[in-house]
C-alpha atoms as a PDB file:
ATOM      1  CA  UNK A   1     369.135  37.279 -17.689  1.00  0.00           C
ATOM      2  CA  UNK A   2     369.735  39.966 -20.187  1.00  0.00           C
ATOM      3  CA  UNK A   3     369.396  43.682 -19.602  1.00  0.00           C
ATOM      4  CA  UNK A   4     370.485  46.767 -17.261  1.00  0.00           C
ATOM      5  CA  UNK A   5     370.471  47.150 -13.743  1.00  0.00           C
ATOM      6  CA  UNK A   6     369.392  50.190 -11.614  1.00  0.00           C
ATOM      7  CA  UNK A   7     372.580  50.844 -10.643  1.00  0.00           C
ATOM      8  CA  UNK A   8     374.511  51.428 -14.453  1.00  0.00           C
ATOM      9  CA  UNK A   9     370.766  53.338 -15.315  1.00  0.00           C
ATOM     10  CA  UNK A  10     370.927  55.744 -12.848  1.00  0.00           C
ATOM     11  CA  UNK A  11     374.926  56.279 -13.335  1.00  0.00           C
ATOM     12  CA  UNK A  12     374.359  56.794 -17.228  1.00  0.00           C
ATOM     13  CA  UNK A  13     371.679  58.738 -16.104  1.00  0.00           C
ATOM     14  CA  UNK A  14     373.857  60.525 -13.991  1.00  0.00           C
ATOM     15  CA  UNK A  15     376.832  60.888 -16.396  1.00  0.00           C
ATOM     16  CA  UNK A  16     374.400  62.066 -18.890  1.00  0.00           C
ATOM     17  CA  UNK A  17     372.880  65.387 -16.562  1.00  0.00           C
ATOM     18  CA  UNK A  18     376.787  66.376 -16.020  1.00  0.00           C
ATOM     19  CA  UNK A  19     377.915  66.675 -19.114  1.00  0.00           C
ATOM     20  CA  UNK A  20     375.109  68.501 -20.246  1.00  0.00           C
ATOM     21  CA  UNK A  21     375.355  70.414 -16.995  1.00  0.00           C
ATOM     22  CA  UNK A  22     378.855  71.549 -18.277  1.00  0.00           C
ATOM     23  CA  UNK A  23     377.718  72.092 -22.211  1.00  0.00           C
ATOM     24  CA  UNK A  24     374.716  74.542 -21.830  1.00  0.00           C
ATOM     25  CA  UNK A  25     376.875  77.582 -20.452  1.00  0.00           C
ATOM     26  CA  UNK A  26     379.265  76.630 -22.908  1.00  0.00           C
ATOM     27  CA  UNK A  27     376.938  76.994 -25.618  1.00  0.00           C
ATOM     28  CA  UNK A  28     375.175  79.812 -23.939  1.00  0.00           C
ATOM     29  CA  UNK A  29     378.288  81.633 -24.064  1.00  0.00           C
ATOM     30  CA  UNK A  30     379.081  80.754 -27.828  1.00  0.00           C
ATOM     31  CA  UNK A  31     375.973  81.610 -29.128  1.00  0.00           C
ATOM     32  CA  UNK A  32     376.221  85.409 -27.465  1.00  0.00           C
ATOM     33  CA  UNK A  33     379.937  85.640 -29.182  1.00  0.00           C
ATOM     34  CA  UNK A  34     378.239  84.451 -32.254  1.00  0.00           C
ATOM     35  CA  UNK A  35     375.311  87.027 -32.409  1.00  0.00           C
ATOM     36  CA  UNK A  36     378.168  89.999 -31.172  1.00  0.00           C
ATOM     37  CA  UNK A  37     380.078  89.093 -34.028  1.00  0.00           C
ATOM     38  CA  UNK A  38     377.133  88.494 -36.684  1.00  0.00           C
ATOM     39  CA  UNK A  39     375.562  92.501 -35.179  1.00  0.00           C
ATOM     40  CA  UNK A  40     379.357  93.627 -35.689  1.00  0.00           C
ATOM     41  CA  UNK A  41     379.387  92.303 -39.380  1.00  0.00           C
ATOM     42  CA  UNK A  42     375.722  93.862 -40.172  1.00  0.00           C
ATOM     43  CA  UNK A  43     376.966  97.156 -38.830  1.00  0.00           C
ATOM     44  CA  UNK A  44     379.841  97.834 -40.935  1.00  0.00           C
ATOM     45  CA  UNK A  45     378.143  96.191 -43.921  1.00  0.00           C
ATOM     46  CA  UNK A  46     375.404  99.354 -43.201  1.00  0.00           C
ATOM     47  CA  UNK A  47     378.044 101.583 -42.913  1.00  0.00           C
ATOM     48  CA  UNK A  48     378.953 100.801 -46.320  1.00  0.00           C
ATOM     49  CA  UNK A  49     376.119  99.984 -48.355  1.00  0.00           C
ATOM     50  CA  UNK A  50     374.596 103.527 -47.440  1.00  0.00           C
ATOM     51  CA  UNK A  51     377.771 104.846 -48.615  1.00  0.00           C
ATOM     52  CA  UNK A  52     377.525 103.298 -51.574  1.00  0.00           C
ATOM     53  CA  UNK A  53     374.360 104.359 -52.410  1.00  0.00           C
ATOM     54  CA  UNK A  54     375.228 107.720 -51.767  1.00  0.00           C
ATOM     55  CA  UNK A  55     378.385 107.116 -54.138  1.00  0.00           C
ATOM     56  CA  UNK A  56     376.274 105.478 -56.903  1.00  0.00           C
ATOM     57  CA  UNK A  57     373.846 108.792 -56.218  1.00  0.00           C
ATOM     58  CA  UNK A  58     370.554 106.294 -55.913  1.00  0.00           C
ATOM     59  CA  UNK A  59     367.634 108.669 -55.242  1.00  0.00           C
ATOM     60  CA  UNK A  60     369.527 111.728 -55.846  1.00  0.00           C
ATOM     61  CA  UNK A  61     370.322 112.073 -51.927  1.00  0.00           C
ATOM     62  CA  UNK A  62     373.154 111.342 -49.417  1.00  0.00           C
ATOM     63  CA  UNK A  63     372.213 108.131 -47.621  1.00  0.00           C
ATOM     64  CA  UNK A  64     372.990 107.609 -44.286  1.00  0.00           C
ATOM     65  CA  UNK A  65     373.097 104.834 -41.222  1.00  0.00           C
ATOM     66  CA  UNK A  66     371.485 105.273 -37.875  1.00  0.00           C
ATOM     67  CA  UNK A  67     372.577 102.451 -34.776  1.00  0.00           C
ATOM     68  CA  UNK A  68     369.623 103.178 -32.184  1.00  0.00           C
ATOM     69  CA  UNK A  69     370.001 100.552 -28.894  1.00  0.00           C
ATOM     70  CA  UNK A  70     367.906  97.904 -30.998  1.00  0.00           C
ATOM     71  CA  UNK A  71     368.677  98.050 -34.564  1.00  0.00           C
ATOM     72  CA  UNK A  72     370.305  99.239 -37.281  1.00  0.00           C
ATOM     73  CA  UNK A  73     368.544 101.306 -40.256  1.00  0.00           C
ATOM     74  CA  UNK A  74     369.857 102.270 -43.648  1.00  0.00           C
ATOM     75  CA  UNK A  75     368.058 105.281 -44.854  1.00  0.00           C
ATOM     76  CA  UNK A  76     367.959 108.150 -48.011  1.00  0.00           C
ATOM     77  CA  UNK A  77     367.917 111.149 -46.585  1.00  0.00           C
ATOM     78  CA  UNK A  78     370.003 114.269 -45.303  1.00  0.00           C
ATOM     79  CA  UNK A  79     369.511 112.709 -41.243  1.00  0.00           C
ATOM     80  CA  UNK A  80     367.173 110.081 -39.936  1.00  0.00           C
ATOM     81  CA  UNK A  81     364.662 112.353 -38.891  1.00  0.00           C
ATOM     82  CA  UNK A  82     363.729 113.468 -42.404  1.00  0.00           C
ATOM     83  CA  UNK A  83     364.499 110.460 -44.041  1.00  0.00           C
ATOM     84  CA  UNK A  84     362.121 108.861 -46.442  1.00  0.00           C
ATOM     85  CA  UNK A  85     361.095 106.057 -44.727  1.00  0.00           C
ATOM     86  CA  UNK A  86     359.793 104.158 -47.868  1.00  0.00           C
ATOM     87  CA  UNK A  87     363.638 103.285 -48.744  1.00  0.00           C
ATOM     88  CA  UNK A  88     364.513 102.076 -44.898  1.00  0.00           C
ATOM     89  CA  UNK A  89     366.624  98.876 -45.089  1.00  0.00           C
ATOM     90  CA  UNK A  90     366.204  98.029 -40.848  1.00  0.00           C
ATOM     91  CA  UNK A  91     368.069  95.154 -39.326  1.00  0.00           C
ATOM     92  CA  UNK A  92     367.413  93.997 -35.626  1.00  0.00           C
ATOM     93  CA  UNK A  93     369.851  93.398 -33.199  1.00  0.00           C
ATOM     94  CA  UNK A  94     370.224  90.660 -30.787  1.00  0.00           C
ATOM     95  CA  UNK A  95     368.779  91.245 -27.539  1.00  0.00           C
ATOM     96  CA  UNK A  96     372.294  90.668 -26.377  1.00  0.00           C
ATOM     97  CA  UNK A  97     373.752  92.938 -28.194  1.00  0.00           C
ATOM     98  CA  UNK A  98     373.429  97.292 -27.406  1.00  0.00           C
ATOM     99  CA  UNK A  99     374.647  99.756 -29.636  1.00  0.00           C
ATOM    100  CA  UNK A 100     375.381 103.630 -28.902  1.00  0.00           C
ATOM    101  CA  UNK A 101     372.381 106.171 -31.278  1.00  0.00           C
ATOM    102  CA  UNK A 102     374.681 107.648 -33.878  1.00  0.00           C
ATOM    103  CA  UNK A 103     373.336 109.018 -36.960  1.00  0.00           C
ATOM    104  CA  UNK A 104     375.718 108.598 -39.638  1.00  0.00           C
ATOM    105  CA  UNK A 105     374.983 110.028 -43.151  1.00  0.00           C
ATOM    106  CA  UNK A 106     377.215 110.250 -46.325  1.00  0.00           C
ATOM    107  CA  UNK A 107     377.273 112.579 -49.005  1.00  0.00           C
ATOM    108  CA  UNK A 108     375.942 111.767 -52.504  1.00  0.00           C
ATOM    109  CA  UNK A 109     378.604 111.101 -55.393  1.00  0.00           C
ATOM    110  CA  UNK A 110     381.641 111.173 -52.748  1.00  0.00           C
ATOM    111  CA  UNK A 111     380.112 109.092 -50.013  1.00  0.00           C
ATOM    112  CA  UNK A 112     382.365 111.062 -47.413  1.00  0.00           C
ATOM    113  CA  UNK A 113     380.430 111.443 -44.158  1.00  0.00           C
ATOM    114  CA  UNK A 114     378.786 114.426 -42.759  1.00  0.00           C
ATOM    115  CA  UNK A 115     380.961 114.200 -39.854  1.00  0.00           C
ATOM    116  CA  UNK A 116     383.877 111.343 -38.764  1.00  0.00           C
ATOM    117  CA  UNK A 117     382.369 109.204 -35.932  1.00  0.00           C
ATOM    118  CA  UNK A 118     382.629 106.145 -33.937  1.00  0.00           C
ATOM    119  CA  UNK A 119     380.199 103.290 -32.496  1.00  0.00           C
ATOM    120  CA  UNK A 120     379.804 101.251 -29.714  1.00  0.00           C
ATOM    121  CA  UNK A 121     378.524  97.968 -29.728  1.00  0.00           C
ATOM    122  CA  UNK A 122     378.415  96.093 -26.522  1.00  0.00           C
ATOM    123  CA  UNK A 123     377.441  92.580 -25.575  1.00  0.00           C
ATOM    124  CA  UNK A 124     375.862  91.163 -22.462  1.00  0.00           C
ATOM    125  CA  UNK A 125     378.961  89.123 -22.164  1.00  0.00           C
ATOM    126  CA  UNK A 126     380.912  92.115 -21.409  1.00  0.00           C
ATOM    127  CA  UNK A 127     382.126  92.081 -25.119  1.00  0.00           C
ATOM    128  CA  UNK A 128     382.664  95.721 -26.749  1.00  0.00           C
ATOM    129  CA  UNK A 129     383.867  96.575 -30.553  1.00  0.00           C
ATOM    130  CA  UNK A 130     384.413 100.023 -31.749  1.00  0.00           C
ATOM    131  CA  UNK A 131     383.554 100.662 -35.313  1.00  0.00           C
ATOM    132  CA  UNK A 132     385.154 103.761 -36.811  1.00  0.00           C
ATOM    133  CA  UNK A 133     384.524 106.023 -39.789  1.00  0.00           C
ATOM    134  CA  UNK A 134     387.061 108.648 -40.360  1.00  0.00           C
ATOM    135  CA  UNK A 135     386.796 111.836 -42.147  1.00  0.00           C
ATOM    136  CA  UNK A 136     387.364 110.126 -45.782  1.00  0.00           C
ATOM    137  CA  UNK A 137     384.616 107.312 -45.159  1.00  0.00           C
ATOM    138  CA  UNK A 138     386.878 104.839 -44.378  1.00  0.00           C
ATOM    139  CA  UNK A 139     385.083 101.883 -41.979  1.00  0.00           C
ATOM    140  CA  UNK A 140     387.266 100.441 -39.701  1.00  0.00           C
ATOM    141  CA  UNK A 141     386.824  97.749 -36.572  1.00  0.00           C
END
């Protein structure tokens, strides 16, 4: 007779549920490295498109970035609380990933910031990057 018997189907069974036993944290754990460093990337890449649209003067206004726990919001505007909300360019982060609320705005035709400031971001892997803007706008992580 052709075929299988229990025994080698329940041990390739078998085989089969450990190594995907050991694979799924694994993953698990490179996918939450993957979204820290894809929210890392969008945050400096806010940082400086809002201050080059307050270089390139678009709207006649300093632009600005805020990082709120959630997301990340490039805005026209002198602070994010009187901001003109039609221009928001928002960008959700991962649920694994936290941020500290910094408002960070840059002046129109220099695109210097307001103030020199740093951010947090912080994964649920224990992960943390700092990003950095100094006194000259200068974005560094």
């Amino acid at each position: 007779m052709r075929g299988f018997t229990l025994v080698e189907m329940v041990l390739s069974v078998a085989i089969m549920a450990i190594l995907i036993g050991l694979a799924t944290p694994v993953y698990f754990s490179y996918q939450t490295n993957n979204e820290f460093g894809l929210a890392t990337e969008a945050g400096v890449r806010s940082l400086r498109r809002a201050q080059l649209l307050a270089v390139n003067m678009e709207q006649d206004n300093n632009w600005g970035t805020y990082f709120s726990t959630s997301s990340i919001t490039v805005y026209v505007g002198a602070s994010f609380g009187s901001r003109n909300s039609n221009y928001d360019e928002p960008y959700s982060l991962p649920a694994s990933v936290t941020s500290t609320v910094v408002d960070i705005n840059f002046s129109k035709f220099t695109g210097e910031p307001v103030a020199s400031t740093s951010i947090t971001l912080s994964s649920d892997s224990g992960d943390r990057k700092i990003i950095s803007v100094n006194a000259k706008g200068l974005v560094d992580y």
